[in-house]
N, C-alpha and C. Protein backbone atom coordinates (compact mmCIF):
# COMPACT_ATOMS: atom_id res chain seq x y z
N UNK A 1 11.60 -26.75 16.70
CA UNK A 1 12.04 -25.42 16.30
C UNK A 1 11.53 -25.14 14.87
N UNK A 2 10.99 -24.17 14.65
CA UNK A 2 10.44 -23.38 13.42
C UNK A 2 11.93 -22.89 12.35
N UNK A 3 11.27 -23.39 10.97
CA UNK A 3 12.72 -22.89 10.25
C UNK A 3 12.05 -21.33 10.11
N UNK A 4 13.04 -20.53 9.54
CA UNK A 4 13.26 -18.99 9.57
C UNK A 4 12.30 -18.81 8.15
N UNK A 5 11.74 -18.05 7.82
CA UNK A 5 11.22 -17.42 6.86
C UNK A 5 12.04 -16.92 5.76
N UNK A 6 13.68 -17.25 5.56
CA UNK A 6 14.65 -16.49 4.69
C UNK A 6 15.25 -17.57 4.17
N UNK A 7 15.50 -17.81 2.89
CA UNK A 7 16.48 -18.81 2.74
C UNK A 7 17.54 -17.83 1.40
N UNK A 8 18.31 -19.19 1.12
CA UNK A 8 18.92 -18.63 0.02
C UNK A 8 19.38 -19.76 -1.41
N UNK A 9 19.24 -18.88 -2.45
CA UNK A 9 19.23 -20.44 -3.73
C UNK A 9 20.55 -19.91 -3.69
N UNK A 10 21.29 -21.02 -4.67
CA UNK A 10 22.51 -20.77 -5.40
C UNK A 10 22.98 -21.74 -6.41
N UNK A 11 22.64 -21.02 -7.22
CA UNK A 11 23.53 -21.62 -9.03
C UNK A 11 24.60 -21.59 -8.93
N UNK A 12 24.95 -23.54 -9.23
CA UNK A 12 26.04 -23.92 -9.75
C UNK A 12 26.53 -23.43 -11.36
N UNK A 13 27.27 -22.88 -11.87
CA UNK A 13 26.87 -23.09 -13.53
C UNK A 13 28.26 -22.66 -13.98
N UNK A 14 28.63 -23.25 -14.61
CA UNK A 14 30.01 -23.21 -15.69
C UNK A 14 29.60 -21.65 -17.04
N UNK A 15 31.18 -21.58 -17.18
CA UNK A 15 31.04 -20.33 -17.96
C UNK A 15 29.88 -20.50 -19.24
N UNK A 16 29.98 -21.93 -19.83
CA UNK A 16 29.10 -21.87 -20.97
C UNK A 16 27.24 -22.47 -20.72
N UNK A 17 27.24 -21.92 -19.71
CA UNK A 17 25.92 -21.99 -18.82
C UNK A 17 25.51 -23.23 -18.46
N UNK A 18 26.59 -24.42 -18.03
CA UNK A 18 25.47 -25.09 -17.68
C UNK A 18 25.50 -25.39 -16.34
N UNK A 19 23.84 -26.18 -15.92
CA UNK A 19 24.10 -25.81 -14.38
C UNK A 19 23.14 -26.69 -13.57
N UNK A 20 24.14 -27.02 -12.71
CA UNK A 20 23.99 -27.98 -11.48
C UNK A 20 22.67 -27.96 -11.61
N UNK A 21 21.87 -29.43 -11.49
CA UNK A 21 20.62 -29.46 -10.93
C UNK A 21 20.89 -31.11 -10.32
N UNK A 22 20.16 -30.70 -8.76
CA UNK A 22 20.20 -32.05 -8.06
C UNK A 22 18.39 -32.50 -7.67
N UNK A 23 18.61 -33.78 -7.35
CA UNK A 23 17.50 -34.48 -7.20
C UNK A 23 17.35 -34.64 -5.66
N UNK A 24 15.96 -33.63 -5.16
CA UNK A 24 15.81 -34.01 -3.51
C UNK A 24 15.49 -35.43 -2.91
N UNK A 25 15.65 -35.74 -2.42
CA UNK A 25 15.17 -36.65 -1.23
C UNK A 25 14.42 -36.80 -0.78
N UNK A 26 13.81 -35.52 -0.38
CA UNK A 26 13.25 -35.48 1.42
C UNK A 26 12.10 -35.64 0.91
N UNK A 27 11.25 -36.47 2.13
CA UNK A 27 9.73 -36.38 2.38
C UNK A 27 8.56 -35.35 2.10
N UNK A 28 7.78 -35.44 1.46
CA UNK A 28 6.81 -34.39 1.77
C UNK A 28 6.34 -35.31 3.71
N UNK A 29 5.38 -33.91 4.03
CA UNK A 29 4.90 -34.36 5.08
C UNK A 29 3.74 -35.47 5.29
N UNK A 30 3.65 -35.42 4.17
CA UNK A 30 2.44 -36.81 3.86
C UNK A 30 3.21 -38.26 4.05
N UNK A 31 4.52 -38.38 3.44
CA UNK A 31 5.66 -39.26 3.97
C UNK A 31 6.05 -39.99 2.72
N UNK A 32 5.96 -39.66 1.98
CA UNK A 32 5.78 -39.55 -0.34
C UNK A 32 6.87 -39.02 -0.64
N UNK A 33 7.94 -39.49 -1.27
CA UNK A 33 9.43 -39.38 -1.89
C UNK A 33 8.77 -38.27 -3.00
N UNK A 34 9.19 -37.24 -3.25
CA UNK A 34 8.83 -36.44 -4.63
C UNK A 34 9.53 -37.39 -5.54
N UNK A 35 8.82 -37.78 -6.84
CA UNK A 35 9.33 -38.22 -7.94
C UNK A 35 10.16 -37.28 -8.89
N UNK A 36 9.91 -36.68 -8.73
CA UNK A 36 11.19 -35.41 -9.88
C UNK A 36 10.86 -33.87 -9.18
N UNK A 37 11.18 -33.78 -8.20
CA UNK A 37 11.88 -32.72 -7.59
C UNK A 37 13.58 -32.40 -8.14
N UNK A 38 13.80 -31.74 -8.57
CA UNK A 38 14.81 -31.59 -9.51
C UNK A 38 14.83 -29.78 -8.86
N UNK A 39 16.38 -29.50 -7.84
CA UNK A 39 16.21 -28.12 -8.03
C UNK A 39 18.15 -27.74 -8.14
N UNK A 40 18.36 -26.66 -7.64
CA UNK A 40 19.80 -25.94 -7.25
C UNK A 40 19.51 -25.74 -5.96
N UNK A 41 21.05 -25.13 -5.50
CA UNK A 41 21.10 -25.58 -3.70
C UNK A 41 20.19 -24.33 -3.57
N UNK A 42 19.49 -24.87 -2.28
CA UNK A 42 18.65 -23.72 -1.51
C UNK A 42 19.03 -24.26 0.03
N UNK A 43 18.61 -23.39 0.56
CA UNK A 43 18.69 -23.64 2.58
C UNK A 43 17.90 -22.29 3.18
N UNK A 44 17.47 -22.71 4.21
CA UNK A 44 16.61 -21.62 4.97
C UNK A 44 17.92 -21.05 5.99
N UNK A 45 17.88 -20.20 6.34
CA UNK A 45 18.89 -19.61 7.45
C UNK A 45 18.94 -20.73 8.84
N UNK A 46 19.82 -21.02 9.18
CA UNK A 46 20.35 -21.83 10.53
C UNK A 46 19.49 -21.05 11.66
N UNK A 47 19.86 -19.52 11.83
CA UNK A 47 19.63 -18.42 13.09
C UNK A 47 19.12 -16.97 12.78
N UNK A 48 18.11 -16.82 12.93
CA UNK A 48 17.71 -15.05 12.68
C UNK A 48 19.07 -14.11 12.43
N UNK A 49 20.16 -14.26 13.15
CA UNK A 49 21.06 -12.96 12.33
C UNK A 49 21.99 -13.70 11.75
N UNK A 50 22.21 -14.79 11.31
CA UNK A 50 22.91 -15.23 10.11
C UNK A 50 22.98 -14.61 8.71
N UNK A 51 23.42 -14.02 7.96
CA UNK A 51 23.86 -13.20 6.99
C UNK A 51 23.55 -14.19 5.83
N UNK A 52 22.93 -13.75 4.95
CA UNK A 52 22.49 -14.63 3.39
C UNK A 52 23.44 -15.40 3.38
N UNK A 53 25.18 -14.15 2.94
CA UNK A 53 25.78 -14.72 1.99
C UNK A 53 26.34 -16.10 3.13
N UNK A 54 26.85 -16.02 4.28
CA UNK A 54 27.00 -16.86 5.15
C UNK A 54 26.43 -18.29 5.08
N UNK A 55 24.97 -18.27 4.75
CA UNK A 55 23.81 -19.08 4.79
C UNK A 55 24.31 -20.00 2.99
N UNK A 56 24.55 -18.90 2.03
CA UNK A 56 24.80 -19.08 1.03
C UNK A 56 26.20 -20.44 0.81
N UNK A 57 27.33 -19.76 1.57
CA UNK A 57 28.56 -20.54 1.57
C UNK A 57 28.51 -22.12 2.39
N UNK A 58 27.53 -21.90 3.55
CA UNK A 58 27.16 -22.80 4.01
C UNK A 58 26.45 -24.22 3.33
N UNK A 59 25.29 -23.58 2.87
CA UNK A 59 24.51 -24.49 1.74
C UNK A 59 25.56 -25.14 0.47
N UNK A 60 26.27 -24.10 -0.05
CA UNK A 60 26.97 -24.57 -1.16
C UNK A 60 27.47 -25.99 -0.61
N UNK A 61 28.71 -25.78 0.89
CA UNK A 61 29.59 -27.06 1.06
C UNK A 61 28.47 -28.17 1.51
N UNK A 62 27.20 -27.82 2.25
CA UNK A 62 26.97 -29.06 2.29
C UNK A 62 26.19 -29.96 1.71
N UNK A 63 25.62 -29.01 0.47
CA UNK A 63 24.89 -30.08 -0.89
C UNK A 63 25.96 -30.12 -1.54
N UNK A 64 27.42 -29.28 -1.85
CA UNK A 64 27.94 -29.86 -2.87
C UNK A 64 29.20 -30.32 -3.11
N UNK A 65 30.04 -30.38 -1.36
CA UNK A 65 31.02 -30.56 -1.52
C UNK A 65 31.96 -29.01 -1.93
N UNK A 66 31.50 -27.86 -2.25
CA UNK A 66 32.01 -27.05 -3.25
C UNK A 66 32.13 -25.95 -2.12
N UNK A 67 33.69 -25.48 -1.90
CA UNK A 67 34.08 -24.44 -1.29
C UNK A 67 33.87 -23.26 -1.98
N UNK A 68 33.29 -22.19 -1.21
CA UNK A 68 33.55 -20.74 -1.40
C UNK A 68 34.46 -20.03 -2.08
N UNK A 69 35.25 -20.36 -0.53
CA UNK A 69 36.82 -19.50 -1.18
C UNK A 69 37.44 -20.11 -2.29
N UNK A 70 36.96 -21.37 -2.98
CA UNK A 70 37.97 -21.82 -3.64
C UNK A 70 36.91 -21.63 -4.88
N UNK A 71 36.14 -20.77 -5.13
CA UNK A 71 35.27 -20.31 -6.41
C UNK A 71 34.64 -19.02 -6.19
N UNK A 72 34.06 -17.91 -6.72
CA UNK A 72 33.37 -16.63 -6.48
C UNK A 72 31.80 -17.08 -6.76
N UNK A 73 31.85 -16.39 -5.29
CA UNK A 73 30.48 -16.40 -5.11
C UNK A 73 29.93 -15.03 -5.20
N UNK A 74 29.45 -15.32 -5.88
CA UNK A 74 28.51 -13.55 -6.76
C UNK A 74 27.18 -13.73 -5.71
N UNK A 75 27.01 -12.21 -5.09
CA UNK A 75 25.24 -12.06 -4.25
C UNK A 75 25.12 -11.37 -5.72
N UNK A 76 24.02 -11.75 -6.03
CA UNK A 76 22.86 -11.05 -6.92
C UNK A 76 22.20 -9.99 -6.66
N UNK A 77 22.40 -9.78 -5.14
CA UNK A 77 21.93 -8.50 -4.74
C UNK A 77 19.87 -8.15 -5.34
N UNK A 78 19.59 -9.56 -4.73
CA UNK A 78 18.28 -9.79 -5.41
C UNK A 78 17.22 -10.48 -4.58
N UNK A 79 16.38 -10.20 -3.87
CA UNK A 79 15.37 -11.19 -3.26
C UNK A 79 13.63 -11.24 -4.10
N UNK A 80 13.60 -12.40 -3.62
CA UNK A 80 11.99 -13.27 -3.98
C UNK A 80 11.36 -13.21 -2.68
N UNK A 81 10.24 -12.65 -2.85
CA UNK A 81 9.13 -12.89 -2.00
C UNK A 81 8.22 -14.02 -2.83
N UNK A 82 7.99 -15.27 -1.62
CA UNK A 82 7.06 -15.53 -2.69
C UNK A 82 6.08 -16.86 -1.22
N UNK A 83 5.00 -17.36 -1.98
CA UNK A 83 4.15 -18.11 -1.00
C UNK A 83 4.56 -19.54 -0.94
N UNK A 84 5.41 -19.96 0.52
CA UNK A 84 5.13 -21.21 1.34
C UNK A 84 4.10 -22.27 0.40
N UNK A 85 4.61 -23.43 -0.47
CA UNK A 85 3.73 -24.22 -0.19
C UNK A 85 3.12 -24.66 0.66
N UNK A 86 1.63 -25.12 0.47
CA UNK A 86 0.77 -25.41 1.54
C UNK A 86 1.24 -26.73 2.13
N UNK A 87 1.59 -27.54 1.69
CA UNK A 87 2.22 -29.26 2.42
C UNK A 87 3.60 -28.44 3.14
N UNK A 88 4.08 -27.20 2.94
CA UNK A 88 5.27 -27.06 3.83
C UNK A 88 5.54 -26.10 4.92
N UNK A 89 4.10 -25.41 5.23
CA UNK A 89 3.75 -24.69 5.64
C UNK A 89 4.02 -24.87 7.46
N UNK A 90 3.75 -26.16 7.56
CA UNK A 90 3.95 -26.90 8.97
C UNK A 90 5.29 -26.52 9.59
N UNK A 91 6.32 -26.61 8.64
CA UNK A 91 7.70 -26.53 8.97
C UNK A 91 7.72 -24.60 9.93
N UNK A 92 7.23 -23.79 9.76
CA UNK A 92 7.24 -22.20 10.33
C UNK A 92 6.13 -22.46 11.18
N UNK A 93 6.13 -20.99 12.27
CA UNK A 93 6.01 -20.57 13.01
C UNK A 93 3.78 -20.39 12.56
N UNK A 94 3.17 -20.65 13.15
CA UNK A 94 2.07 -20.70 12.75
C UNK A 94 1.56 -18.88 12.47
N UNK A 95 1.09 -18.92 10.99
CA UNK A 95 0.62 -17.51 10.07
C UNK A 95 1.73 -17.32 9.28
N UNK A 96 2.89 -18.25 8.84
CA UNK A 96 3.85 -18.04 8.08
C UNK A 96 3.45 -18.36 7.28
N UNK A 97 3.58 -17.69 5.86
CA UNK A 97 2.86 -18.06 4.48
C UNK A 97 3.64 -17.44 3.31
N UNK A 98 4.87 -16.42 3.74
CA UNK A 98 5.43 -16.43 2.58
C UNK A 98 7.28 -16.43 3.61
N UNK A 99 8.24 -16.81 2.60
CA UNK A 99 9.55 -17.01 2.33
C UNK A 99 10.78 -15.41 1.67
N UNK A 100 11.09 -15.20 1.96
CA UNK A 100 12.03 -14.21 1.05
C UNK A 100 13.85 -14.85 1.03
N UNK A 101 13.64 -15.43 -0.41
CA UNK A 101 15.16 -15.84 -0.91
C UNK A 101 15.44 -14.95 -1.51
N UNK A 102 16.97 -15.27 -1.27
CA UNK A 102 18.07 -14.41 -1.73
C UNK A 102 18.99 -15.25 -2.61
N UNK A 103 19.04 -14.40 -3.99
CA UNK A 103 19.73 -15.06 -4.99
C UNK A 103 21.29 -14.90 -5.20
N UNK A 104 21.80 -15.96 -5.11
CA UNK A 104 23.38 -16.09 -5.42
C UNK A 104 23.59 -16.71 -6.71
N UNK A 105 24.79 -17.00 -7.04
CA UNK A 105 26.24 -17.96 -8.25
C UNK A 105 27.45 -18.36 -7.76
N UNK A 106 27.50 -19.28 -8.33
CA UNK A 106 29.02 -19.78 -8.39
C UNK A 106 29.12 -20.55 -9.66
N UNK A 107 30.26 -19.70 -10.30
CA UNK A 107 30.82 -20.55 -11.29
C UNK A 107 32.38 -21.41 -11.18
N UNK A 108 31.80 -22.29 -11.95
CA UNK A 108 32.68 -23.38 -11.69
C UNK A 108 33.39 -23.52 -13.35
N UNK A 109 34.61 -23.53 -13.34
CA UNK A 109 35.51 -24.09 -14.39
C UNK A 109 34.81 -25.00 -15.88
N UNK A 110 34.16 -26.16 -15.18
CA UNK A 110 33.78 -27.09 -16.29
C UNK A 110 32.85 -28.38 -15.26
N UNK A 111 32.24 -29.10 -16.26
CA UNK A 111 31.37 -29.48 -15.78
C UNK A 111 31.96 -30.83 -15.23
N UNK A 112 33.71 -31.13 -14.93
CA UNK A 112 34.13 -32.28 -14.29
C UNK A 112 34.64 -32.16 -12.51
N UNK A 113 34.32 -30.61 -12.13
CA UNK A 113 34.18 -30.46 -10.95
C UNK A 113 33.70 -31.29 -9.93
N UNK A 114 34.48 -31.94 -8.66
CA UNK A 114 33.89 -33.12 -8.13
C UNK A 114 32.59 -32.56 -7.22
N UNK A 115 31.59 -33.35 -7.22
CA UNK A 115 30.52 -32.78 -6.44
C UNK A 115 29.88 -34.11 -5.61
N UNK A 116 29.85 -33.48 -4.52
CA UNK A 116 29.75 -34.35 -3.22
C UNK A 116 28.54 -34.17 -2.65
N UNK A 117 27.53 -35.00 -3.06
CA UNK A 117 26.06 -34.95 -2.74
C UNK A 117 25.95 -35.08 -0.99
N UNK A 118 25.14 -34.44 -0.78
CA UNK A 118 24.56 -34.95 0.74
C UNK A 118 23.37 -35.88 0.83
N UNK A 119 23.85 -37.07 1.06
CA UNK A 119 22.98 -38.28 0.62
C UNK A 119 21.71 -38.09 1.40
N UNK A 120 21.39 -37.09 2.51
CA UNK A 120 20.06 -37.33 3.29
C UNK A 120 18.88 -35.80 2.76
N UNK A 121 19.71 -35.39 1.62
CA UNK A 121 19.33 -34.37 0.60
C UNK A 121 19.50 -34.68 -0.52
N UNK A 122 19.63 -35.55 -1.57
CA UNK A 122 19.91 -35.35 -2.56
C UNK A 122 20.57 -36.79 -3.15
N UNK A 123 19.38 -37.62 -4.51
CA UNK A 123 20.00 -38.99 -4.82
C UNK A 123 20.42 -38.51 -6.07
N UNK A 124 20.77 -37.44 -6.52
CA UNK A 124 21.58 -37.73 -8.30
C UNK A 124 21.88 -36.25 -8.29
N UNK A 125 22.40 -35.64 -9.42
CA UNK A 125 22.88 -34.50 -10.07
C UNK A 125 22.83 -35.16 -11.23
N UNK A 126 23.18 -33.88 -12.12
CA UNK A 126 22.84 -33.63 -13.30
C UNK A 126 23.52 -32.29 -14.13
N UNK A 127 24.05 -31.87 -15.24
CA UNK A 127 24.46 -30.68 -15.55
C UNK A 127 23.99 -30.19 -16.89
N UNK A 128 23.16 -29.23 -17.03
CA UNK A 128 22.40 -29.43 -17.90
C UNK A 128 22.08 -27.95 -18.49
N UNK A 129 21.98 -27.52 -19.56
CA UNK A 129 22.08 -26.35 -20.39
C UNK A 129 21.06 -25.33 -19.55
N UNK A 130 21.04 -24.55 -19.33
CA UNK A 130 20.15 -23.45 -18.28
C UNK A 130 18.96 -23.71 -18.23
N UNK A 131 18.63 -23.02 -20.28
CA UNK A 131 16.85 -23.34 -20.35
C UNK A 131 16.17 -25.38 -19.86
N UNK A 132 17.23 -25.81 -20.10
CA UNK A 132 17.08 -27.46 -20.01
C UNK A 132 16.90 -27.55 -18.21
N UNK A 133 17.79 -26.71 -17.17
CA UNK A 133 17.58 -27.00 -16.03
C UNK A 133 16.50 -26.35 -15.82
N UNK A 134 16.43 -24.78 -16.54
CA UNK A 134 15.14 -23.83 -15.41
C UNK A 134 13.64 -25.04 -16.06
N UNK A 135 13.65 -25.76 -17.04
CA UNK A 135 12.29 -26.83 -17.29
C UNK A 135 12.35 -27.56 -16.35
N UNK A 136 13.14 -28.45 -15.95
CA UNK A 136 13.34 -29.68 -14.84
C UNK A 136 12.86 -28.55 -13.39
N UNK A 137 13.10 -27.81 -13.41
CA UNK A 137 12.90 -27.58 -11.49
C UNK A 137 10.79 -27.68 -11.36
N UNK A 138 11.10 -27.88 -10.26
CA UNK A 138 9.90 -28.09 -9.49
C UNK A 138 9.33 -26.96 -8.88
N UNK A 139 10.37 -25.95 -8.86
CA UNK A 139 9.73 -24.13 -8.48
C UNK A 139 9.82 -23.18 -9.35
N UNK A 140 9.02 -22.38 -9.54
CA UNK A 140 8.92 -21.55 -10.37
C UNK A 140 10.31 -20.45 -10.29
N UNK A 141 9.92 -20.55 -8.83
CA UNK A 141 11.56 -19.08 -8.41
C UNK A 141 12.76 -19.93 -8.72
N UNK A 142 12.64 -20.79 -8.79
CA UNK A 142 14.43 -21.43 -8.76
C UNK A 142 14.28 -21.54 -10.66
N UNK A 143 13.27 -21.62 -11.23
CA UNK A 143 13.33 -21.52 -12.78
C UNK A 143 14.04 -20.18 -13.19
N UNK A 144 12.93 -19.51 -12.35
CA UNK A 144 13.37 -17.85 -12.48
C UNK A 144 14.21 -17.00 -12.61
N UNK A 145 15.44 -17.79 -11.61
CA UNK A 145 16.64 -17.48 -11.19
C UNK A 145 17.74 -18.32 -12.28
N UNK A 146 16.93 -19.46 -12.85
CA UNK A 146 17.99 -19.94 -13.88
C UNK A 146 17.86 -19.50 -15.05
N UNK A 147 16.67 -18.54 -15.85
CA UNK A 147 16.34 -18.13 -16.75
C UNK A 147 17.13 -16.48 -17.20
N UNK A 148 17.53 -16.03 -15.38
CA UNK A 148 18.29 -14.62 -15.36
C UNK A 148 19.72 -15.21 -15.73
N UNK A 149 20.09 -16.00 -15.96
CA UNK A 149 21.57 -16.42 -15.58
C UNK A 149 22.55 -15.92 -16.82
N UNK A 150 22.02 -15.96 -18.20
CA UNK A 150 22.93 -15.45 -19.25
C UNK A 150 23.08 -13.46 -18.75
N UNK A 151 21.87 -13.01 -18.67
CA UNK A 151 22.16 -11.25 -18.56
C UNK A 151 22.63 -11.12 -17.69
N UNK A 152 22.88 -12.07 -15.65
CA UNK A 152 23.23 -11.70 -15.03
C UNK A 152 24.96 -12.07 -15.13
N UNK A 153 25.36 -12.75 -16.04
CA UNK A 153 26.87 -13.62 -16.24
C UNK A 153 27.19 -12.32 -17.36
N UNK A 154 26.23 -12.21 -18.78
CA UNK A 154 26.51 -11.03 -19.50
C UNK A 154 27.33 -9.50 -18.55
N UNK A 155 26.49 -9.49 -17.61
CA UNK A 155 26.57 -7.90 -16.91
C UNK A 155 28.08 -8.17 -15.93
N UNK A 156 28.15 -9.30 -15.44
CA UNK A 156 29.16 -9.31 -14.56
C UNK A 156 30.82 -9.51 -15.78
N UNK A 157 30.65 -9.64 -16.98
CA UNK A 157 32.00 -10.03 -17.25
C UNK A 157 32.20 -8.57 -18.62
N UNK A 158 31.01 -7.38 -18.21
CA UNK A 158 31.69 -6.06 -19.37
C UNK A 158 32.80 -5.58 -17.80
């Protein structure tokens, strides 16, 4: 089965910005552990009419242990178009070449929140000042999305 062309990120990050970054796991298709793949939760949609934010609440509990209802989850009301790496290209439907994520948040209290890795995704975390996480990621869009995080936290708390 072909994954869906839609996924969705979502920032962990405490009021004084700092924010979840975990360490992937998974294989490239060559069969090569990434050495510092360093991102925030992402997931592709489960089913064509699965709903972002759905996709969103989903991803949260199962990279992080971290319920929904029991934190606000802000839609950003924001999507990325952007191009399929070529090593991951295999995973879609053949002529799939670009992705459209949808950007979420969740803030969390403080940075002693328990977080419950999904060990067949993910060998460490980390919590780390914004500009300090959007350097560590391995994608430009998931930088992108950590670099908006003070104006989009600014705008949500006038």
């Amino acid at each position: 089965m072909h994954k869906i062309p839609v996924s969705v990120l979502v920032i962990v990050h405490t009021p004084d910005l700092q924010v979840l970054m975990m360490k992937r796991t998974q294989k490239h298709h060559t069969g090569e552990f990434e050495k510092n793949f360093w991102q925030c939760i992402t997931g592709s949609l489960d089913f064509v009419d699965e709903a972002p934010r759905d996709a969103a609440v989903r991803e949260l509990f199962e990279e992080t242990g971290l319920r929904a209802d029991e934190h606000e989850l802000r839609d950003w009301q924001h999507q990325s178009v952007y191009e399929i790496f070529p090593q991951w290209r295999h995973r879609y439907a053949e002529g799939v070449v670009q992705n459209t994520e949808h950007w979420f948040a969740v803030c969390v209290a403080d940075t002693t929140v328990p977080i419950t890795l999904a060990p067949l995704e993910h060998t460490a975390y980390q919590w780390l000042p914004f500009e300090q996480a959007a350097d560590l990621c391995f994608s430009w869009n998931n930088a992108d999305a950590i670099r908006s995080l003070p104006a989009r936290c600014h705008d949500t708390m006038k």
